[in-house]
N, C-alpha and C. Protein backbone atom coordinates (compact mmCIF):
# COMPACT_ATOMS: atom_id res chain seq x y z
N UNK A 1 -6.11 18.97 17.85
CA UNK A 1 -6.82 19.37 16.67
C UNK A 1 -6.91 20.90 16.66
N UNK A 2 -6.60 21.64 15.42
CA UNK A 2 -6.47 23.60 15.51
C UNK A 2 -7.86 23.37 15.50
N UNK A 3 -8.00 24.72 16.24
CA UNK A 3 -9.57 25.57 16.58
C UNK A 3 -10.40 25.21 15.16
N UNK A 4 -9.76 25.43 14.21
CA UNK A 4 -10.75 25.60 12.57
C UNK A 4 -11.01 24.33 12.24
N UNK A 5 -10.63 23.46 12.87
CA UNK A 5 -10.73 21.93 12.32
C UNK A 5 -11.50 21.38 12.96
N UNK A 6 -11.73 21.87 14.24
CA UNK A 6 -13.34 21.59 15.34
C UNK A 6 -14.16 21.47 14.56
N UNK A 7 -14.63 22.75 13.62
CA UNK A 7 -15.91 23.05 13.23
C UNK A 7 -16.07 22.27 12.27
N UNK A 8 -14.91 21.79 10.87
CA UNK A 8 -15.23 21.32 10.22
C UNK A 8 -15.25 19.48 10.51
N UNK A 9 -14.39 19.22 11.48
CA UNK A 9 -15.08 17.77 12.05
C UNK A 9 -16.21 17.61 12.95
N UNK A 10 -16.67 18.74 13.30
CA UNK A 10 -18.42 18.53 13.58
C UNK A 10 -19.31 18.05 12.84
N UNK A 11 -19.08 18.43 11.67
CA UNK A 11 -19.67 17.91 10.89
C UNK A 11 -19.61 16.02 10.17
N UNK A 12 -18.56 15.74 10.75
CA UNK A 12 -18.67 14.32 10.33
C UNK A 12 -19.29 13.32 11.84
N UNK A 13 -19.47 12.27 11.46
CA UNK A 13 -20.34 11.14 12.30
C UNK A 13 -18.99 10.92 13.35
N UNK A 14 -19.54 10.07 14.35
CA UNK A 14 -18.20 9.38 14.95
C UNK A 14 -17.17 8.01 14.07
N UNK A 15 -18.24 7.50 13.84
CA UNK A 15 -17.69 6.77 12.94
C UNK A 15 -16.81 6.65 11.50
N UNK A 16 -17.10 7.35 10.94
CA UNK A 16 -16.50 8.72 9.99
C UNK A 16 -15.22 8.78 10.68
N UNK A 17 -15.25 9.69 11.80
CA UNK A 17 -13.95 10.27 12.18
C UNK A 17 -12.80 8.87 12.58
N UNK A 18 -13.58 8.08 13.36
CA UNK A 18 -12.72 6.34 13.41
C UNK A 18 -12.11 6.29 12.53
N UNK A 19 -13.02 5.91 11.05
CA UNK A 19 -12.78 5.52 9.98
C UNK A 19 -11.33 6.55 9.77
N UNK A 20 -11.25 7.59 9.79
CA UNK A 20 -10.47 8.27 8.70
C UNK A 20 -9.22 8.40 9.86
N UNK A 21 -9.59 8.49 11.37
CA UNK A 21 -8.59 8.26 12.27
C UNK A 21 -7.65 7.18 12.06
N UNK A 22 -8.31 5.53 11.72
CA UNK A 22 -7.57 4.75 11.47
C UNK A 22 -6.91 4.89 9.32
N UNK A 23 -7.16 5.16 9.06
CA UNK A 23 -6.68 5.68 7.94
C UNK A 23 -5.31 6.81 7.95
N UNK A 24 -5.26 7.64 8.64
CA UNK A 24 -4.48 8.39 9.14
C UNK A 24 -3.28 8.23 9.68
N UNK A 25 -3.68 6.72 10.83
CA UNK A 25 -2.67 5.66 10.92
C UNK A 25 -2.08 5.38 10.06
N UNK A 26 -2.75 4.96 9.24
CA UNK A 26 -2.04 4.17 7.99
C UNK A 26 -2.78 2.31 7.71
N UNK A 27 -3.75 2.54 8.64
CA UNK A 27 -4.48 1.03 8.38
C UNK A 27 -5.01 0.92 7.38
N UNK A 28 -4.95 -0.32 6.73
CA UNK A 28 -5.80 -0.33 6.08
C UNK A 28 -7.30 -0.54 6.03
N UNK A 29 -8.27 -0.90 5.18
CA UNK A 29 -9.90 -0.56 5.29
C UNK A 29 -10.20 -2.07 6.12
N UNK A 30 -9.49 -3.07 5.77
CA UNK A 30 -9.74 -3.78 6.03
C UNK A 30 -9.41 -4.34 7.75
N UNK A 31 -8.24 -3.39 8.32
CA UNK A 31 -7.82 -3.31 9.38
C UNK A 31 -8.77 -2.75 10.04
N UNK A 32 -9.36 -1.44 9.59
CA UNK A 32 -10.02 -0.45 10.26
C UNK A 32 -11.17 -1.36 10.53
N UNK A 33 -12.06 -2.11 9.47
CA UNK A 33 -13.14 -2.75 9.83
C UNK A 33 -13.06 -3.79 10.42
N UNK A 34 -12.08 -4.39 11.28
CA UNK A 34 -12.01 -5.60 12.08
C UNK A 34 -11.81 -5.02 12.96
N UNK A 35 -11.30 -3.42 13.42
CA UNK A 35 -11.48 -2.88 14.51
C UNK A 35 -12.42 -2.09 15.03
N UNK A 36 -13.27 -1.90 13.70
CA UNK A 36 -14.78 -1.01 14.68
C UNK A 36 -15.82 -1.88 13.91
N UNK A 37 -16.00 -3.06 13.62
CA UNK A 37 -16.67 -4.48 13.99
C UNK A 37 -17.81 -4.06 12.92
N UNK A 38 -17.16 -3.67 11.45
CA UNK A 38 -18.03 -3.73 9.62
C UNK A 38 -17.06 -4.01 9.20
N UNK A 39 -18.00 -3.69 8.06
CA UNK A 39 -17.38 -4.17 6.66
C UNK A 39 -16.38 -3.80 6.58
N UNK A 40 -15.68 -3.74 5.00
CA UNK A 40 -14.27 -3.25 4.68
C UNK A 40 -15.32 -1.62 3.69
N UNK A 41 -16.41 -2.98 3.22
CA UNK A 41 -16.97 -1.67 2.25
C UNK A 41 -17.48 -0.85 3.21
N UNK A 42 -17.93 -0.77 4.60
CA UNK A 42 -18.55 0.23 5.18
C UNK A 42 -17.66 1.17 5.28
N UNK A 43 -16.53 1.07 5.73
CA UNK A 43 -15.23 2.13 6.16
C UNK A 43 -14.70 2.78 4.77
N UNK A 44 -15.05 1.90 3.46
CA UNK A 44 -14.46 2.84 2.01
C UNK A 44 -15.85 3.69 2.18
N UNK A 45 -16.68 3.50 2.29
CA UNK A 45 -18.36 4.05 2.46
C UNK A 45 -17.91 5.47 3.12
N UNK A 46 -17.74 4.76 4.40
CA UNK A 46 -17.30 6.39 5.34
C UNK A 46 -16.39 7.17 5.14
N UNK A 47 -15.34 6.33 4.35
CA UNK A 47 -14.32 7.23 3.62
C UNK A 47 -14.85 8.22 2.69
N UNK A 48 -15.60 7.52 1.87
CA UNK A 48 -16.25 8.73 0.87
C UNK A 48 -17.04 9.51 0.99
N UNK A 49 -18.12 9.53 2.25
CA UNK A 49 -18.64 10.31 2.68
C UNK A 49 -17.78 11.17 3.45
N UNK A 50 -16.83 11.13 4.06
CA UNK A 50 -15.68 12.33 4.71
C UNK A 50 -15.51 12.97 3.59
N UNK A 51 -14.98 12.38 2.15
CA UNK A 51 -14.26 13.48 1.50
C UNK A 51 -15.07 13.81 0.84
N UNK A 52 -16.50 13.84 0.68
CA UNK A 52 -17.59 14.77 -0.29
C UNK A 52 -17.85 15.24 1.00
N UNK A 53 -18.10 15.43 1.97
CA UNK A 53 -18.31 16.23 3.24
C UNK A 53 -17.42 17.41 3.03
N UNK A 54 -15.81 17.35 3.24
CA UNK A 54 -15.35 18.09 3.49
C UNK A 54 -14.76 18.47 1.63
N UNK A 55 -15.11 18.22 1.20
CA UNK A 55 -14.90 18.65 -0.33
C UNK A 55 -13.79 18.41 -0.73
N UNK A 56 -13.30 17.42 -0.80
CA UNK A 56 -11.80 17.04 -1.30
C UNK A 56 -11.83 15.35 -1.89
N UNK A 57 -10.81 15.58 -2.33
CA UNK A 57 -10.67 14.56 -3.80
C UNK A 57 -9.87 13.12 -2.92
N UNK A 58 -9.30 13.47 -2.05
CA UNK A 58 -8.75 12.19 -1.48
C UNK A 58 -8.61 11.63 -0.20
N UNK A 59 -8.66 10.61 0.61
CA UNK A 59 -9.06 10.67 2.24
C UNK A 59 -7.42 11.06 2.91
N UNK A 60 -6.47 11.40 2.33
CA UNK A 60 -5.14 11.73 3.09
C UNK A 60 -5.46 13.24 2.84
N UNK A 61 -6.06 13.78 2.33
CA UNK A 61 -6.11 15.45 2.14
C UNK A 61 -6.99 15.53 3.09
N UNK A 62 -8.51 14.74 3.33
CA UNK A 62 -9.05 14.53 4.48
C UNK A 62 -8.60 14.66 5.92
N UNK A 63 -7.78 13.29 5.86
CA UNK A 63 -7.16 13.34 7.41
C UNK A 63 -6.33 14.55 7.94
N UNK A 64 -5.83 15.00 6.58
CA UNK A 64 -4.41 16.34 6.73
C UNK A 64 -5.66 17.42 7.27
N UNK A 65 -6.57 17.86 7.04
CA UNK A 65 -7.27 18.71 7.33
C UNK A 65 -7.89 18.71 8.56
N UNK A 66 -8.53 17.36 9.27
CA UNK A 66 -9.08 16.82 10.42
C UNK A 66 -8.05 16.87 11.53
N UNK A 67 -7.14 16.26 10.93
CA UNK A 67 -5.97 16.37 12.53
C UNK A 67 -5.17 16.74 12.42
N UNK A 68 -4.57 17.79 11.15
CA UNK A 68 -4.08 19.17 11.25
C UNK A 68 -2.77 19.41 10.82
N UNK A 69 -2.95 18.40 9.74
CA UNK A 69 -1.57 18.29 9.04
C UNK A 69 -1.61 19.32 8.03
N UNK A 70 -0.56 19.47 6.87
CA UNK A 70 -0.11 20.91 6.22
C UNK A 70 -0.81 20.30 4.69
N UNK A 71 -1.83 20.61 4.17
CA UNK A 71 -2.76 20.27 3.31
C UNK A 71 -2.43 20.09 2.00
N UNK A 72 -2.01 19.67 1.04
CA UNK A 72 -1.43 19.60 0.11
C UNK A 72 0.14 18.34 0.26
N UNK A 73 0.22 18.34 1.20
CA UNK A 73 1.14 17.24 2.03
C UNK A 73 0.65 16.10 1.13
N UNK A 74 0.19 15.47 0.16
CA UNK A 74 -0.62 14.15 0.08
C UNK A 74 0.80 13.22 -0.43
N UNK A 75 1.52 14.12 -1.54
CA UNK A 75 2.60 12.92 -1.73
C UNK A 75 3.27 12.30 -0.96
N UNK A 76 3.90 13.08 0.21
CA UNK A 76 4.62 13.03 1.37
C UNK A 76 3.95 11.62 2.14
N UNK A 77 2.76 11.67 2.02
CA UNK A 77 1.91 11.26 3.22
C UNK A 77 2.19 9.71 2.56
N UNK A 78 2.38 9.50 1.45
CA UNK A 78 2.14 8.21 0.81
C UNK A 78 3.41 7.78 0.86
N UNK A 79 4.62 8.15 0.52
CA UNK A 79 5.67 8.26 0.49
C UNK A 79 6.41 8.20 1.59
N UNK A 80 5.48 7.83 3.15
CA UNK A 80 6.74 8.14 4.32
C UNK A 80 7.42 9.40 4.72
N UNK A 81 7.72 10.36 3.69
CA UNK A 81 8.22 11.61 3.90
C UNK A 81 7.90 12.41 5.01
N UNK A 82 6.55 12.31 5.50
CA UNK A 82 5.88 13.09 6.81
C UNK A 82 6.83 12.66 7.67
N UNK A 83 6.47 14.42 8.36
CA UNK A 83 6.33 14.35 9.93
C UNK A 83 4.99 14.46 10.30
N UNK A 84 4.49 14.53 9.68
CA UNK A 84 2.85 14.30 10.74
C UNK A 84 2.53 13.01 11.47
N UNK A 85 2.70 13.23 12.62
CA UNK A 85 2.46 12.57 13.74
C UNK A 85 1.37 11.87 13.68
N UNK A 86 1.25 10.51 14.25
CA UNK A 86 -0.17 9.50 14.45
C UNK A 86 -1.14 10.49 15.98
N UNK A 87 -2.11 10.29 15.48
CA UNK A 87 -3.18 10.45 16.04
C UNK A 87 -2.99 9.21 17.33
N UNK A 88 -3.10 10.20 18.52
CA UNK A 88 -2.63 9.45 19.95
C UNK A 88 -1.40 8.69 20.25
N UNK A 89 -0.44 8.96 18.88
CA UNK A 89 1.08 8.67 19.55
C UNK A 89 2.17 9.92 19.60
N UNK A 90 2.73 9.70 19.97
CA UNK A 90 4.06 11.09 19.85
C UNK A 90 4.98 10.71 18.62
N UNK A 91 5.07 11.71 17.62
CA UNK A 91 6.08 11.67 17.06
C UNK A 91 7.08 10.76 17.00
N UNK A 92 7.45 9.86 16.57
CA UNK A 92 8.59 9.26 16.63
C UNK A 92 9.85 9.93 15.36
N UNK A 93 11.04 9.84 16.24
CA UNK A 93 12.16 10.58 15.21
C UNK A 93 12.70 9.49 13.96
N UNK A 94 12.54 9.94 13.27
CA UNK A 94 12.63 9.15 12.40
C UNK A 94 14.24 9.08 11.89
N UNK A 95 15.30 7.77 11.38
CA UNK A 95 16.70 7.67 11.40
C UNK A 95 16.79 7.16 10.72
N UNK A 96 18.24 6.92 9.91
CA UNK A 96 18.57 5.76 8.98
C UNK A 96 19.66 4.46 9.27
N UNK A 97 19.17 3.43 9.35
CA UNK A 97 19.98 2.40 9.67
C UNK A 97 20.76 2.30 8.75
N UNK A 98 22.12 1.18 9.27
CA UNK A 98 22.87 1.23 8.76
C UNK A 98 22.46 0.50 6.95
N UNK A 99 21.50 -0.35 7.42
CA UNK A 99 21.18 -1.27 5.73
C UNK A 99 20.46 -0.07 4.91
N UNK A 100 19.83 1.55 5.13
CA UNK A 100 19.60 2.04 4.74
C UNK A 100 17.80 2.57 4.67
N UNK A 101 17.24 1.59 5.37
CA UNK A 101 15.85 1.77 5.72
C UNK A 101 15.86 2.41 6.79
N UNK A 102 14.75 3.62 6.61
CA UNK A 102 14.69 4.27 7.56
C UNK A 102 13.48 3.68 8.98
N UNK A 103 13.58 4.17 9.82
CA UNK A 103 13.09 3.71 11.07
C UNK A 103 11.57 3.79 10.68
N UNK A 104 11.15 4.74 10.12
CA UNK A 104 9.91 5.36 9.42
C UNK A 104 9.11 4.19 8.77
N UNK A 105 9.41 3.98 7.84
CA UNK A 105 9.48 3.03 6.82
C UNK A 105 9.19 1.56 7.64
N UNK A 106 10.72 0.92 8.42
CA UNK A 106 10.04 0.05 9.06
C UNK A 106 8.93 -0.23 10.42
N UNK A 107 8.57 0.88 10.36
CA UNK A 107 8.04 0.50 11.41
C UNK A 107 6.33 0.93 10.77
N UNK A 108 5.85 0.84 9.91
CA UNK A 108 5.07 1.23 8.65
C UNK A 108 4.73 -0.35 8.76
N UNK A 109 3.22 -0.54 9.15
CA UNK A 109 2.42 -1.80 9.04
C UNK A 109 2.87 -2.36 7.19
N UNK A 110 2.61 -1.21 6.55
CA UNK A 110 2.72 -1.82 5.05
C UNK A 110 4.27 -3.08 4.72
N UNK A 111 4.11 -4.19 4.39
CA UNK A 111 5.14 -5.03 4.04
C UNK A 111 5.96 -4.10 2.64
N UNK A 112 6.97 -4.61 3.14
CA UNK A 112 8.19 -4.24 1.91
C UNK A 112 7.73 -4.88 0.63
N UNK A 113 7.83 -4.64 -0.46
CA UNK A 113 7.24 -5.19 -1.47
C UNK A 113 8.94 -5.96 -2.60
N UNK A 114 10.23 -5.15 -2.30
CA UNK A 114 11.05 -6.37 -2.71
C UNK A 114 12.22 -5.91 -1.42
N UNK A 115 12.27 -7.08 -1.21
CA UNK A 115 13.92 -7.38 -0.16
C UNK A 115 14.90 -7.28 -0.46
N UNK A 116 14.97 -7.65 -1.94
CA UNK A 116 16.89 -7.83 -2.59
C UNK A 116 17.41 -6.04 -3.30
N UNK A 117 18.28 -6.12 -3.10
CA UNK A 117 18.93 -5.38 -3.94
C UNK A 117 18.71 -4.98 -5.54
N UNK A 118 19.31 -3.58 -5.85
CA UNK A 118 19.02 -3.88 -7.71
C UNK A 118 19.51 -4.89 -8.31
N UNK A 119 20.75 -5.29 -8.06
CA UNK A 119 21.93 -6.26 -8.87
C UNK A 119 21.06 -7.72 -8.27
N UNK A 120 20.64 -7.82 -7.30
CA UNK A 120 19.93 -9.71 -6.85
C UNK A 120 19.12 -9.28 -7.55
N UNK A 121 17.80 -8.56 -7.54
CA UNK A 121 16.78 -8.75 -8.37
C UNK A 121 17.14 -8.63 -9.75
N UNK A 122 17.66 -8.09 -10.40
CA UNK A 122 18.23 -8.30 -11.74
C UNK A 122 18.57 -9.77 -12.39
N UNK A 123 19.41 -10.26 -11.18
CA UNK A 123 20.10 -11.66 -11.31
C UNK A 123 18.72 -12.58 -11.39
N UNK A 124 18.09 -12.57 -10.90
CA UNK A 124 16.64 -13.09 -10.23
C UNK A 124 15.65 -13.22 -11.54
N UNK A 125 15.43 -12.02 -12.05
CA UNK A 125 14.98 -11.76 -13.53
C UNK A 125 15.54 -12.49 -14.38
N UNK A 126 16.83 -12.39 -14.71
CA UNK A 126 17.70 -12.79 -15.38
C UNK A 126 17.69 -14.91 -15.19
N UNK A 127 17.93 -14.89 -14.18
CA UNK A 127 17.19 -16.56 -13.75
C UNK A 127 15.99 -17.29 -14.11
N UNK A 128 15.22 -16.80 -13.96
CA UNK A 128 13.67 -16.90 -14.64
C UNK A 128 13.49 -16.43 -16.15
N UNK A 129 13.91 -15.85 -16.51
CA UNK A 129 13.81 -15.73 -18.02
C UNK A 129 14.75 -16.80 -18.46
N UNK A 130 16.15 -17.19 -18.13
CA UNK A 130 16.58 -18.38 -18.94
C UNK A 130 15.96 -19.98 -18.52
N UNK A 131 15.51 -20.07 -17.46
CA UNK A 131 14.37 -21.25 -17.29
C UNK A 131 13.39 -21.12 -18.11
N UNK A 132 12.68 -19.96 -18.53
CA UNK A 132 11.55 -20.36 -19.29
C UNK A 132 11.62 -20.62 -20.55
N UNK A 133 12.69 -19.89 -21.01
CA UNK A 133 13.72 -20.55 -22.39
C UNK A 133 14.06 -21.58 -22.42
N UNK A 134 14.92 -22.16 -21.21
CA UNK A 134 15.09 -23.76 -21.72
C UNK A 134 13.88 -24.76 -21.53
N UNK A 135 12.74 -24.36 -20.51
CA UNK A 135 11.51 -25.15 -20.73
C UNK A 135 10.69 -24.94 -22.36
N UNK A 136 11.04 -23.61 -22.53
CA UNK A 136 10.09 -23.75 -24.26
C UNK A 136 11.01 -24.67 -25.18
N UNK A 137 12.21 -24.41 -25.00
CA UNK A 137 13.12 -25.12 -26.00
C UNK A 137 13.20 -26.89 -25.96
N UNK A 138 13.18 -27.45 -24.65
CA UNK A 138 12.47 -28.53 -23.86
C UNK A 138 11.07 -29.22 -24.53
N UNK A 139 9.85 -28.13 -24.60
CA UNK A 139 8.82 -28.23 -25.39
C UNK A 139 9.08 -28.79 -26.41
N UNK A 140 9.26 -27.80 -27.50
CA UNK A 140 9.79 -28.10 -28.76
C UNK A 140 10.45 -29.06 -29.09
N UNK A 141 11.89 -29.28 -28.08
CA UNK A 141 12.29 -30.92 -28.62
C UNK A 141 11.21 -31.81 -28.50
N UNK A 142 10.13 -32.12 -27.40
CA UNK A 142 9.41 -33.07 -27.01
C UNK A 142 8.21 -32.57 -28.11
N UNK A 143 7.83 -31.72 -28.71
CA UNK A 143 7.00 -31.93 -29.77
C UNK A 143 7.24 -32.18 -31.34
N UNK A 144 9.13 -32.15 -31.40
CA UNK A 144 9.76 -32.51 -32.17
C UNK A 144 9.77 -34.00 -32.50
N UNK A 145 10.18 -34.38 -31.43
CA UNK A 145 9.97 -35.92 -30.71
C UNK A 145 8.63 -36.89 -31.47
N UNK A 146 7.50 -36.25 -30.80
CA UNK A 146 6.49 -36.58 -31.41
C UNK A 146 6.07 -36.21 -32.63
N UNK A 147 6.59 -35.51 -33.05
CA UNK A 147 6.57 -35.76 -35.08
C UNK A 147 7.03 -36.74 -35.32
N UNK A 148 8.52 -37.19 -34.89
CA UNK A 148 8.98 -38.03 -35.80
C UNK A 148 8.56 -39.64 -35.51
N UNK A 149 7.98 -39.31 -34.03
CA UNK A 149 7.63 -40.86 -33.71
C UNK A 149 6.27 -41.32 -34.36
N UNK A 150 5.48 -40.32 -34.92
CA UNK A 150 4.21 -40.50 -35.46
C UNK A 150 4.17 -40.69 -36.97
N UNK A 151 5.67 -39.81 -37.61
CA UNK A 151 6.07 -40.30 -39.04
C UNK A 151 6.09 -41.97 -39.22
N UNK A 152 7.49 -42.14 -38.21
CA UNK A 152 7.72 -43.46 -37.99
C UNK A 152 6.80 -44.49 -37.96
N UNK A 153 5.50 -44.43 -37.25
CA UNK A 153 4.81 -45.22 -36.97
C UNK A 153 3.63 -45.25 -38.13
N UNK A 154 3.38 -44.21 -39.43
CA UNK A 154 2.77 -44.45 -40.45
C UNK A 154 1.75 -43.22 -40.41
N UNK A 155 1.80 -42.79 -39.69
CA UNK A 155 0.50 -41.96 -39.38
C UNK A 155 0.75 -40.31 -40.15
């Protein structure tokens, strides 16, 4: 931690500093509070008391300031782009495999949010929209259906 960042994490609780330590990680609130044994809301709690403490608008501008990352860094930080190092690990170098994910990335608690490709997920889209077409069209015959069977029958 630089000399200037002592003074201004004196000022926060221990718990506080947990909180925003595991944040920094990259845990989430809900991670953080199954590891220092509260809530999920206590740790957003301590989150927000760090960043009206130290006067800033978001808890990654927070952490960048506490353990001494380059301040304004916030897109980066969300984005994987950092090199700022975890709090009590070393740096890991970050590479690109051959499928194109970087080492960074997977090794990032956060789950991938799609697996396939542009062209599969397209296809995928493209799959599900003509099922729900032939189920409405499906509908319609079967409420077609029942018009004429209710003509038929006098009604």
């Amino acid at each position: 931690m630089p000399q200037d960042d002592v003074r201004t994490s004196s000022k926060l609780s221990e718990l506080e500093l947990k909180c925003l330590e595991g944040f920094w990680n990259r845990r989430s609130a809900k991670q953080i509070a199954v590891d220092q044994g509260i809530s999920e809301g206590w740790v957003n709690k301590n989150l927000q008391n760090v960043r009206r403490k130290l006067h800033v608008n978001s808890s990654a501008e927070a952490a960048a300031i506490v353990f001494g990352g380059k301040r304004g860094s916030i897109k980066s930080y969300y984005y994987q782009e950092t090199e700022l190092q975890e709090v009590g690990r070393a740096a890991d170098h970050s590479w690109v495999a051959a499928d194109g994910i970087s080492s960074a990335a997977a090794a990032s608690e956060r789950a991938l949010i799609n697996h396939f490709g542009v062209g599969r997920t397209l296809g995928l889209i493209l799959a599900v929209a003509l099922g729900v077409i032939a189920a409405m069209l499906l509908m319609l015959q079967a409420a077609l259906g029942i018009s004429v069977l209710w003509k038929s029958l006098g009604y």
